[in-house]
C-alpha atoms as a PDB file:
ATOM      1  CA  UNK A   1     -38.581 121.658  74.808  1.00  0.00           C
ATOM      2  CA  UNK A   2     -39.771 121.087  71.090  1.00  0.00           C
ATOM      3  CA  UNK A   3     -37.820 117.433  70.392  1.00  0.00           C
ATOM      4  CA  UNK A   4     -37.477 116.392  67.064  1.00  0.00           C
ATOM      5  CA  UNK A   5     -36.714 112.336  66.494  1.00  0.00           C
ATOM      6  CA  UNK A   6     -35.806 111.100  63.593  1.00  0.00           C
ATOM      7  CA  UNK A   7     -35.728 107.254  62.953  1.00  0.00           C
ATOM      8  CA  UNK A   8     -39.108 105.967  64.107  1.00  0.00           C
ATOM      9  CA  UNK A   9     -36.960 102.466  64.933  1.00  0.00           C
ATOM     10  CA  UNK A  10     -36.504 100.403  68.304  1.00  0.00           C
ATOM     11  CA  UNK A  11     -34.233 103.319  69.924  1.00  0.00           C
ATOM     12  CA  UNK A  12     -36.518 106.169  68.426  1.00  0.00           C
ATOM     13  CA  UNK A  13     -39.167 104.753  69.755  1.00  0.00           C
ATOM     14  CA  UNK A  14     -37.643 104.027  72.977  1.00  0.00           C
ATOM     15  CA  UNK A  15     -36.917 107.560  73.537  1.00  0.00           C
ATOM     16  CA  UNK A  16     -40.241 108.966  72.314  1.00  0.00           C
ATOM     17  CA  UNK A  17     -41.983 106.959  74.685  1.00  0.00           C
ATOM     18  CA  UNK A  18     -39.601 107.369  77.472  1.00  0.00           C
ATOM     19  CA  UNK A  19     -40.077 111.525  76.744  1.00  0.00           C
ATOM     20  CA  UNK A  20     -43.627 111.138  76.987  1.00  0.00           C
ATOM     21  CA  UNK A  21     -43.965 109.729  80.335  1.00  0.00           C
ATOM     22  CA  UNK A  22     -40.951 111.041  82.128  1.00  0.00           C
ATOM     23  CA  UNK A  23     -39.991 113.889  80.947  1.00  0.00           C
ATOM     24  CA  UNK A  24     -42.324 116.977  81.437  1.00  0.00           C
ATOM     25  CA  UNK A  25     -43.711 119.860  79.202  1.00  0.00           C
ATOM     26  CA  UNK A  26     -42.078 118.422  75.936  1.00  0.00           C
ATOM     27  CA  UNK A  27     -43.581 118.294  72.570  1.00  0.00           C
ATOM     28  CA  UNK A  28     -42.076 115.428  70.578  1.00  0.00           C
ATOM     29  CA  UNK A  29     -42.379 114.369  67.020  1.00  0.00           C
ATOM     30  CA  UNK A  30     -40.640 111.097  65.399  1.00  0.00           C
ATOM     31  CA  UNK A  31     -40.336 110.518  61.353  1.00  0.00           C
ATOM     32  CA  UNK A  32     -40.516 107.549  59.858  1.00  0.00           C
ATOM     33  CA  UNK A  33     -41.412 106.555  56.001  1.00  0.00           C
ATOM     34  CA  UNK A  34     -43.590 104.101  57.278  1.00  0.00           C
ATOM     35  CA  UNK A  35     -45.529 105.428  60.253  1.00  0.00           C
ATOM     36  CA  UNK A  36     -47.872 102.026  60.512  1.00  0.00           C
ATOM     37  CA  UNK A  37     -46.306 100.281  63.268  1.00  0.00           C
ATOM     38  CA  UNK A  38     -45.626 103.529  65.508  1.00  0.00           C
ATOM     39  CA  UNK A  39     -48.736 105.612  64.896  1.00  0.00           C
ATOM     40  CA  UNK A  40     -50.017 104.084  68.427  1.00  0.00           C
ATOM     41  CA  UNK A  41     -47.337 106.580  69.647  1.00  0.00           C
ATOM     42  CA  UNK A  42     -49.856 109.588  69.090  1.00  0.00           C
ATOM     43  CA  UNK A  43     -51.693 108.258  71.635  1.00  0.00           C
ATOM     44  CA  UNK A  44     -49.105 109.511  74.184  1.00  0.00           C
ATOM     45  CA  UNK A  45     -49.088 112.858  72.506  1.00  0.00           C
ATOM     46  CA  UNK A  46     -46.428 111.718  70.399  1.00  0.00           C
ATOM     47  CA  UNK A  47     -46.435 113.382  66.663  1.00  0.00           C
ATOM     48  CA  UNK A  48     -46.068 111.271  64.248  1.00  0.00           C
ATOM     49  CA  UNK A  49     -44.903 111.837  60.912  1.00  0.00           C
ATOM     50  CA  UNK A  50     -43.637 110.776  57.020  1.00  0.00           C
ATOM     51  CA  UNK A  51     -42.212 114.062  56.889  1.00  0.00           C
ATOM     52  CA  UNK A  52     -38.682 114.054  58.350  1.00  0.00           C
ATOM     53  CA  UNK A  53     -38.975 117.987  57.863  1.00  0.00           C
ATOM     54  CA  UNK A  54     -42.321 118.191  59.939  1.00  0.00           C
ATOM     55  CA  UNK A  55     -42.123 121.235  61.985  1.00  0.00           C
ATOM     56  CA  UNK A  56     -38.391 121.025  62.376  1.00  0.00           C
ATOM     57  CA  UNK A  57     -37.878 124.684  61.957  1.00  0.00           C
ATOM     58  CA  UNK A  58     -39.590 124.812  65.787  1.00  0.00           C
ATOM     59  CA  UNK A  59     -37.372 122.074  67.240  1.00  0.00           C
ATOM     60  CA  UNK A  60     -34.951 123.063  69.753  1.00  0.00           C
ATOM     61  CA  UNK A  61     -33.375 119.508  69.903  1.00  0.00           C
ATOM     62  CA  UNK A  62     -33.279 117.407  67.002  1.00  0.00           C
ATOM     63  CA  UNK A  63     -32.117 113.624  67.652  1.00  0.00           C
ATOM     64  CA  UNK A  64     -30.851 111.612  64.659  1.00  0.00           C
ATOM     65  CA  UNK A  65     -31.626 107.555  65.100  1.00  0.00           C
ATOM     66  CA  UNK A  66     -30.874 106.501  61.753  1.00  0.00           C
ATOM     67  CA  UNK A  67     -28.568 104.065  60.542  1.00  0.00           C
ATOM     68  CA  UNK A  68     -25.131 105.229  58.924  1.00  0.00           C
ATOM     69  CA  UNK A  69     -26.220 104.905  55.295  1.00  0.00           C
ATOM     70  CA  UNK A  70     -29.181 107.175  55.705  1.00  0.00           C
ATOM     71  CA  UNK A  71     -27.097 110.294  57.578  1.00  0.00           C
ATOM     72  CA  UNK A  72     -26.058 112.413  53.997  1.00  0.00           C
ATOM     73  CA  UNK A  73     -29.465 112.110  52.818  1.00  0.00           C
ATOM     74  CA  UNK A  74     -31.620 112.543  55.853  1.00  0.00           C
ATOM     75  CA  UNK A  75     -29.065 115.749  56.277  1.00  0.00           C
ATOM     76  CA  UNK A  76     -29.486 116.907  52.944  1.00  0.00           C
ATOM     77  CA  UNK A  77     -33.258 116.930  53.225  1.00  0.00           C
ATOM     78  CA  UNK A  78     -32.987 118.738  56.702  1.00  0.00           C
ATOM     79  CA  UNK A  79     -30.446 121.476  56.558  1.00  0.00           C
ATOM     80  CA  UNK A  80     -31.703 123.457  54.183  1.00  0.00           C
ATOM     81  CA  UNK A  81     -34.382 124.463  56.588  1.00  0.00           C
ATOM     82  CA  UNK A  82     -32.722 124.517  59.475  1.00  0.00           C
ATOM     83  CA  UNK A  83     -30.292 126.652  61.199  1.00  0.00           C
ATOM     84  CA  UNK A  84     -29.314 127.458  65.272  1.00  0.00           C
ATOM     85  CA  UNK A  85     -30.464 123.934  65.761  1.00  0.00           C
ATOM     86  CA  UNK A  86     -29.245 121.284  68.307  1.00  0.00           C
ATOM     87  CA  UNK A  87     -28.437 118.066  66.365  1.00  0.00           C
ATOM     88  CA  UNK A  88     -27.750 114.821  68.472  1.00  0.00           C
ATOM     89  CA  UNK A  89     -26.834 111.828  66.642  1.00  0.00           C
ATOM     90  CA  UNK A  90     -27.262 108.439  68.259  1.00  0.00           C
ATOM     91  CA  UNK A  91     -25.504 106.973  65.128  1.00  0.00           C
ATOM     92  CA  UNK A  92     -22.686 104.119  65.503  1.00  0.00           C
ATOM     93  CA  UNK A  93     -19.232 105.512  64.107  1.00  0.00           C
ATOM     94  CA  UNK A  94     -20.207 109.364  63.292  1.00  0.00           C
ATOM     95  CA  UNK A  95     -17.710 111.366  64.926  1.00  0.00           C
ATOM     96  CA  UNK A  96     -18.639 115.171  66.563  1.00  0.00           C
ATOM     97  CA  UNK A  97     -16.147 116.453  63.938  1.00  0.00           C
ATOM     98  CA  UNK A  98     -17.425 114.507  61.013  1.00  0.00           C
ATOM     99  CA  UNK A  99     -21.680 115.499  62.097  1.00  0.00           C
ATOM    100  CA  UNK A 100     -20.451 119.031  62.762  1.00  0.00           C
ATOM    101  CA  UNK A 101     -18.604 119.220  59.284  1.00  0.00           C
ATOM    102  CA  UNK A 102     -21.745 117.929  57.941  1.00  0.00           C
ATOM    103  CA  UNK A 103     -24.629 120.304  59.334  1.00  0.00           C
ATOM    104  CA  UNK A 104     -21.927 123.892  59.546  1.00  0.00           C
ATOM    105  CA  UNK A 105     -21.116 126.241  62.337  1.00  0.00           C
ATOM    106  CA  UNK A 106     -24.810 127.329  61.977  1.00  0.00           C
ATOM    107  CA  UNK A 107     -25.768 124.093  64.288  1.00  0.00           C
ATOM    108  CA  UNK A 108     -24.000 122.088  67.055  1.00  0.00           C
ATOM    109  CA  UNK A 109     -23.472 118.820  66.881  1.00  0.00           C
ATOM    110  CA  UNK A 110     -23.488 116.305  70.085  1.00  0.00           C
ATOM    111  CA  UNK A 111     -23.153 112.360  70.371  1.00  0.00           C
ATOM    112  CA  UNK A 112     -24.976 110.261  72.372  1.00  0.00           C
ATOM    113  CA  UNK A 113     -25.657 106.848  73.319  1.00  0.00           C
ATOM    114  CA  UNK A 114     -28.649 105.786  74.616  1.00  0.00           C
ATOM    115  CA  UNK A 115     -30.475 102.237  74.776  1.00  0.00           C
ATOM    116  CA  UNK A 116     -33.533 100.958  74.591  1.00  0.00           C
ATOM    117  CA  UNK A 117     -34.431 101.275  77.943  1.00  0.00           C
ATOM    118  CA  UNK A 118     -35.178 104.910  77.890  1.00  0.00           C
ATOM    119  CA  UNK A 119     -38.648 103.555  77.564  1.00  0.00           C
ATOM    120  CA  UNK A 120     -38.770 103.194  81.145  1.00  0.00           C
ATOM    121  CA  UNK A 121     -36.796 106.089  82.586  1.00  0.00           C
ATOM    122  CA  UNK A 122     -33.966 103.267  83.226  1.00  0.00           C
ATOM    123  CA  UNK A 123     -31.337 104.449  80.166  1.00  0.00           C
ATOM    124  CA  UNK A 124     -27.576 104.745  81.132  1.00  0.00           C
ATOM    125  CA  UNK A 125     -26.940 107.615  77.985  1.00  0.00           C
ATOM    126  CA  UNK A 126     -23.359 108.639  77.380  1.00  0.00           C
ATOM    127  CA  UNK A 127     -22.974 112.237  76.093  1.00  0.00           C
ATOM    128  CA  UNK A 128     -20.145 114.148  74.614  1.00  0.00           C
ATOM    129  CA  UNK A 129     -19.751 116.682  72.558  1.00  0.00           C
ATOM    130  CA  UNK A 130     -16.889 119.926  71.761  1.00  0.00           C
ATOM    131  CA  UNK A 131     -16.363 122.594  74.493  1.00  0.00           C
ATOM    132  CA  UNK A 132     -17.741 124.849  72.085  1.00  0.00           C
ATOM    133  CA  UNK A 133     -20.815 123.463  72.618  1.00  0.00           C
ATOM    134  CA  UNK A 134     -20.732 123.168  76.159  1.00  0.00           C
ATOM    135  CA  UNK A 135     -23.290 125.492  76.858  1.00  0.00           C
ATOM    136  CA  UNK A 136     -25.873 124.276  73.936  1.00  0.00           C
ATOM    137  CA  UNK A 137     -25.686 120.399  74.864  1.00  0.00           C
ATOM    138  CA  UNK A 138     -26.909 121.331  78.190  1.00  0.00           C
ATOM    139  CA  UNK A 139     -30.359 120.928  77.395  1.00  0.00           C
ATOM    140  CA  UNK A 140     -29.631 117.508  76.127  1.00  0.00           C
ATOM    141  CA  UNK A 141     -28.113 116.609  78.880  1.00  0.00           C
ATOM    142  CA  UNK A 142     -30.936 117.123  80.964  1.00  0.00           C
ATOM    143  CA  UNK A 143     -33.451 115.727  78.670  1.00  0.00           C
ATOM    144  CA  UNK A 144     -31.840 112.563  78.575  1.00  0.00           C
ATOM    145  CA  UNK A 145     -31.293 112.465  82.608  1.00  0.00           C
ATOM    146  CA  UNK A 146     -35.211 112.636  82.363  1.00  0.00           C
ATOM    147  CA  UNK A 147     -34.527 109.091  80.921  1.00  0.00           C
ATOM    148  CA  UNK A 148     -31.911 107.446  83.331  1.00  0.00           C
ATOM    149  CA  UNK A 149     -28.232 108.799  84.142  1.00  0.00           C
ATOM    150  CA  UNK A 150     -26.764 110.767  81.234  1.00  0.00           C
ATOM    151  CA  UNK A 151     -22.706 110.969  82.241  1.00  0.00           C
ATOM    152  CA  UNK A 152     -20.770 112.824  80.122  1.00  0.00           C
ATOM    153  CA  UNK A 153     -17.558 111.167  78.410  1.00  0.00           C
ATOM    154  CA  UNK A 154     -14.884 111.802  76.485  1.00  0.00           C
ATOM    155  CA  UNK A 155     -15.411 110.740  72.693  1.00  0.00           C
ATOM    156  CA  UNK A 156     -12.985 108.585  72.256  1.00  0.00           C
ATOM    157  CA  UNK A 157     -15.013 106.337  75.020  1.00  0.00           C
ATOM    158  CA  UNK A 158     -17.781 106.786  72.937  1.00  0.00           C
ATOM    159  CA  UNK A 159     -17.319 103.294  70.982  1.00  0.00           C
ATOM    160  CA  UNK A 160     -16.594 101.534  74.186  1.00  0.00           C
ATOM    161  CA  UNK A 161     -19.742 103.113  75.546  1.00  0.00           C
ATOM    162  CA  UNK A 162     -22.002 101.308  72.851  1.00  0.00           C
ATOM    163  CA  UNK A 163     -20.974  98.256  74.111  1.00  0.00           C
ATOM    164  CA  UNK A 164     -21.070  98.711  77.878  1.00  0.00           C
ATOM    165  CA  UNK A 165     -24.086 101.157  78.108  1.00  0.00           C
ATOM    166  CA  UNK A 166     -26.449  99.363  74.548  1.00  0.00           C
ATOM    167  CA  UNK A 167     -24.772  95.985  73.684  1.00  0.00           C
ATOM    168  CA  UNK A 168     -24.633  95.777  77.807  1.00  0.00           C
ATOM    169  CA  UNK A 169     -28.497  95.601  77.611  1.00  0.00           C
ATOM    170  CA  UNK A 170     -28.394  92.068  75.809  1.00  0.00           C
ATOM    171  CA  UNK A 171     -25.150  90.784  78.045  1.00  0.00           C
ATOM    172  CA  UNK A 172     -27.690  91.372  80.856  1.00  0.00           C
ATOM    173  CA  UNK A 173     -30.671  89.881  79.579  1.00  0.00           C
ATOM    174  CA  UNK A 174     -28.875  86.781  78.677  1.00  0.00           C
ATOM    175  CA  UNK A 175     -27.598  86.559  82.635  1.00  0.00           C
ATOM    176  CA  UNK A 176     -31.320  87.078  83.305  1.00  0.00           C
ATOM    177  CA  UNK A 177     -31.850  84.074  81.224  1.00  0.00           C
ATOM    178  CA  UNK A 178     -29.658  81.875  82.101  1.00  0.00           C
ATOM    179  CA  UNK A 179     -30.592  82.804  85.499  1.00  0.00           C
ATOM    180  CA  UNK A 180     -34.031  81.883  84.603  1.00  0.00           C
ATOM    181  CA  UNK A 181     -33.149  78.241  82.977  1.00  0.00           C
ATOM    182  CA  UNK A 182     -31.189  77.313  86.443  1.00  0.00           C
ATOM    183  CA  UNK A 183     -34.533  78.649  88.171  1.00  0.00           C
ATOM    184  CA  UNK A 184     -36.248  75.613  85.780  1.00  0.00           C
ATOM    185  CA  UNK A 185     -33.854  72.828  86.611  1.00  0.00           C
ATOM    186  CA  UNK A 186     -34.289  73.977  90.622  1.00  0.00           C
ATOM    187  CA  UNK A 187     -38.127  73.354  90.649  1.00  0.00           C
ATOM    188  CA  UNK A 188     -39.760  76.591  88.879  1.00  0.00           C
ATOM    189  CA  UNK A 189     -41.772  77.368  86.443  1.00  0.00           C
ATOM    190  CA  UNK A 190     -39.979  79.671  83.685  1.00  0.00           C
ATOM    191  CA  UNK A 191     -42.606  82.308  84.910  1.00  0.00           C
ATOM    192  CA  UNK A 192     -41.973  82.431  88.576  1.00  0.00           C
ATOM    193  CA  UNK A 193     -38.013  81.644  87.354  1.00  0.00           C
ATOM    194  CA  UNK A 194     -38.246  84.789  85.599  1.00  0.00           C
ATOM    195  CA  UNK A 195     -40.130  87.035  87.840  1.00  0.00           C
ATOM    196  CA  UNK A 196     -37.757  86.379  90.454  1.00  0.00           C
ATOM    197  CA  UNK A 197     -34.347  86.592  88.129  1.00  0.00           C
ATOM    198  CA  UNK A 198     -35.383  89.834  86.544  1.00  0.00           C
ATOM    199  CA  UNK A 199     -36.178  91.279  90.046  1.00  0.00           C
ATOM    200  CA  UNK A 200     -33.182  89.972  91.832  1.00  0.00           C
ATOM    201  CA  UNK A 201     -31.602  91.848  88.579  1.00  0.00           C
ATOM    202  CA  UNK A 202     -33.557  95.240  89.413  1.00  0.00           C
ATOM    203  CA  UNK A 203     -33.081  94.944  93.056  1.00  0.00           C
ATOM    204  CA  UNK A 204     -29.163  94.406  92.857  1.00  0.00           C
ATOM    205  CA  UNK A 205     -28.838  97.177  90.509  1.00  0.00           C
ATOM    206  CA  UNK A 206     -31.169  99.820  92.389  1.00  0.00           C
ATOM    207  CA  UNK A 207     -28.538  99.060  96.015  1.00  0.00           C
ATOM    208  CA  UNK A 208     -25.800 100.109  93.485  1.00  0.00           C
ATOM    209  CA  UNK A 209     -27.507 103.068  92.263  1.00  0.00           C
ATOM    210  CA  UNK A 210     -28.838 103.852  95.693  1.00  0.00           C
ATOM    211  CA  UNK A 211     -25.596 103.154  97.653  1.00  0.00           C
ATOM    212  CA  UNK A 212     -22.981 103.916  95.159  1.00  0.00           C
ATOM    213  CA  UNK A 213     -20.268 101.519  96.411  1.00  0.00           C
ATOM    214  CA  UNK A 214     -18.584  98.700  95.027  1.00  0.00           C
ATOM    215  CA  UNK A 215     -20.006  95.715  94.150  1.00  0.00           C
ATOM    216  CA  UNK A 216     -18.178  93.346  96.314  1.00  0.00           C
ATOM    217  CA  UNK A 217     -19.017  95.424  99.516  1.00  0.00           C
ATOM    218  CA  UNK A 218     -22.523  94.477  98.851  1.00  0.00           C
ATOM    219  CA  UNK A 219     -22.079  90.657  98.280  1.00  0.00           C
ATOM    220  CA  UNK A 220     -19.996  90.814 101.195  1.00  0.00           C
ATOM    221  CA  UNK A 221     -23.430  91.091 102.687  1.00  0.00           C
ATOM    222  CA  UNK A 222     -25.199  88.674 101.516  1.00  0.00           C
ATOM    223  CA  UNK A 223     -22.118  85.603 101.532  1.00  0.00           C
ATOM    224  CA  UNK A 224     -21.724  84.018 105.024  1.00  0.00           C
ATOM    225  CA  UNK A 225     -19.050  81.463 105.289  1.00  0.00           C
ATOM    226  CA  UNK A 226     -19.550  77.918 104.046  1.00  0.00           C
ATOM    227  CA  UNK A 227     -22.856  79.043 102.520  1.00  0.00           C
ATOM    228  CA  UNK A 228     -24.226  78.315  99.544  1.00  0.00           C
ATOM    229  CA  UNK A 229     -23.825  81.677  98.143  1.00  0.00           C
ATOM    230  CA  UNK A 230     -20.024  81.328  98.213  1.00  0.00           C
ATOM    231  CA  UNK A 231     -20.071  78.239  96.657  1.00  0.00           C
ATOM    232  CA  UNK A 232     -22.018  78.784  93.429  1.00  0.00           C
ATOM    233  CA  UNK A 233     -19.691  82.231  93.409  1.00  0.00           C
ATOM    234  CA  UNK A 234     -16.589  80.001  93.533  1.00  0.00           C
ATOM    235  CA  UNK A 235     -17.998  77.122  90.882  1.00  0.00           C
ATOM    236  CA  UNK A 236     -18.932  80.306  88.267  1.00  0.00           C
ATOM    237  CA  UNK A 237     -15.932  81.784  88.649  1.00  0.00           C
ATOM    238  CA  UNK A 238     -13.749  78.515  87.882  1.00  0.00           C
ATOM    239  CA  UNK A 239     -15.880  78.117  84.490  1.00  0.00           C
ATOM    240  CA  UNK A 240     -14.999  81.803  83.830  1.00  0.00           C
ATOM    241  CA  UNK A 241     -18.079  83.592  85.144  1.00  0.00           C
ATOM    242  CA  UNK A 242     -16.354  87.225  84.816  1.00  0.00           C
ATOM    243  CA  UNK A 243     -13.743  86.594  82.540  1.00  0.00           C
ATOM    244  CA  UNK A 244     -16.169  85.410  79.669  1.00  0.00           C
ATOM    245  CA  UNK A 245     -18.151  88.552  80.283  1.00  0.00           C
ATOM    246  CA  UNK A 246     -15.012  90.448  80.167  1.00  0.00           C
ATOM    247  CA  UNK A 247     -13.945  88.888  77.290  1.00  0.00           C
ATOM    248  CA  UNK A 248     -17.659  89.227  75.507  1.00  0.00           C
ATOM    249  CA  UNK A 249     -17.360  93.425  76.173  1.00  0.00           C
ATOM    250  CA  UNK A 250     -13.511  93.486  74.767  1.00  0.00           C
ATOM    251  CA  UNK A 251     -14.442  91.393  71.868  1.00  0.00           C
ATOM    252  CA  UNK A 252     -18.025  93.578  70.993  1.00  0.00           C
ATOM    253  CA  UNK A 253     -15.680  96.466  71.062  1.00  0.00           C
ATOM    254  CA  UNK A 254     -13.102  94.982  68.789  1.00  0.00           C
ATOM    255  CA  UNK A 255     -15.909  93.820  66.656  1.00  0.00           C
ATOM    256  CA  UNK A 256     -16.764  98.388  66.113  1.00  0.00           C
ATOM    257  CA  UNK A 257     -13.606  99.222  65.459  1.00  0.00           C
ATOM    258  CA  UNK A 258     -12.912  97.116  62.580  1.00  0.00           C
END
């Protein structure tokens, strides 16, 4: 497929990148005003551009990673060239119904909500989009499995996703750290503290993936009784180990919905 990114930013990037060396047989191009930082990107085969209108008549996907403020005008510039086009929006707050008011029954509109680790094939992108445009979003759907999982949700999850599936990326890395700073006051260096939390990390997540059961059944396996394991469970739980983190996600959610 002929992907069209606009928004040469962290996330635009992200999925450029993540295109280019896991998905197959794609040509991608990515706008930006300023193409300094991100012309290295052409080194993966990556088109870069100034032109947000740069062979877009060709695309058969075009992904919007732009910030609110700059949708009317980057649509303004696009649509008059455009038409039967794919237009997924990765931007916070725009409804389907609102983008597809905006770019006509001529195009379909569908939301999604990727993260920054599409780089690495490792995204967790929530899709949705109208029934209507069932059929069309397919292809986005499998494009952005290329970079992860891509469930499909209903909208009105689609806030909630942000912060479970993007701001979940920072809740993560800051377990990961303070993971890392306990590794310090045990005897590590911050290196070796961090090799091993981050792995732990990926190696906990990949028996979920891999196993698809719930959490507890595999901690079950690794907590014998009167071990230590149990123990530092029991101590983070009574300072609020999952009920801070709980509270965190509800309060990030309550923070995009005004």
């Amino acid at each position: 497929m002929k992907v069209h990114i606009i928004g040469g930013g962290n996330l635009g990037v992200a999925i450029a990148k993540g295109l280019s060396k896991f998905s197959q047989g794609n040509q991608i191009t990515i706008t930006r005003r300023n193409t300094a930082s991100i012309l290295y990107l052409e080194q993966l085969g990556v088109t870069v551009s100034t032109d947000n209108k740069h062979q877009i008549q060709d695309a058969d996907i075009i992904i919007l990673t732009i910030k609110p403020y700059q949708v009317d005008t980057v649509l303004a510039e696009i649509l008059p060239v455009i038409s039967n086009k794919v237009i997924a929006s990765a931007v916070s707050g725009l409804s389907i119904e609102n983008l597809q008011n905006k770019i006509g029954d001529g195009n379909s509109a569908v939301r999604i909500m990727p993260n920054i680790a599409s780089q690495f094939g490792a995204s967790a992108t929530c899709i949705a989009f109208n029934e209507k445009n069932k059929e069309k979003a397919q292809n986005t759907v499998a494009l952005f499995k290329d970079l992860g999982t891509a469930p499909i949700i209903d909208e009105k999850l689609m806030d909630a996703a942000t912060v479970l599936a993007a701001s979940g990326t920072a809740f993560a890395l800051r377990y990961i750290r303070a993971s890392m700073q306990a590794g310090i006051e045990i005897g590590f260096d911050w290196q070796t503290a961090l090799a091993i939390s981050a792995q732990t990390v990926k190696g906990a997540a990949e028996m979920i993936m891999e196993e698809q059961i719930h959490p507890e059944q595999l901690i079950d396996r690794v907590t014998t009784p009167q071990g230590c394991t149990i123990a530092g469970l029991n101590e983070m739980e009574m300072h609020g180990f999952s009920s801070s983190l709980i509270r965190g996600i509800k309060t990030s959610l309550k923070q995009i919905k005004g």
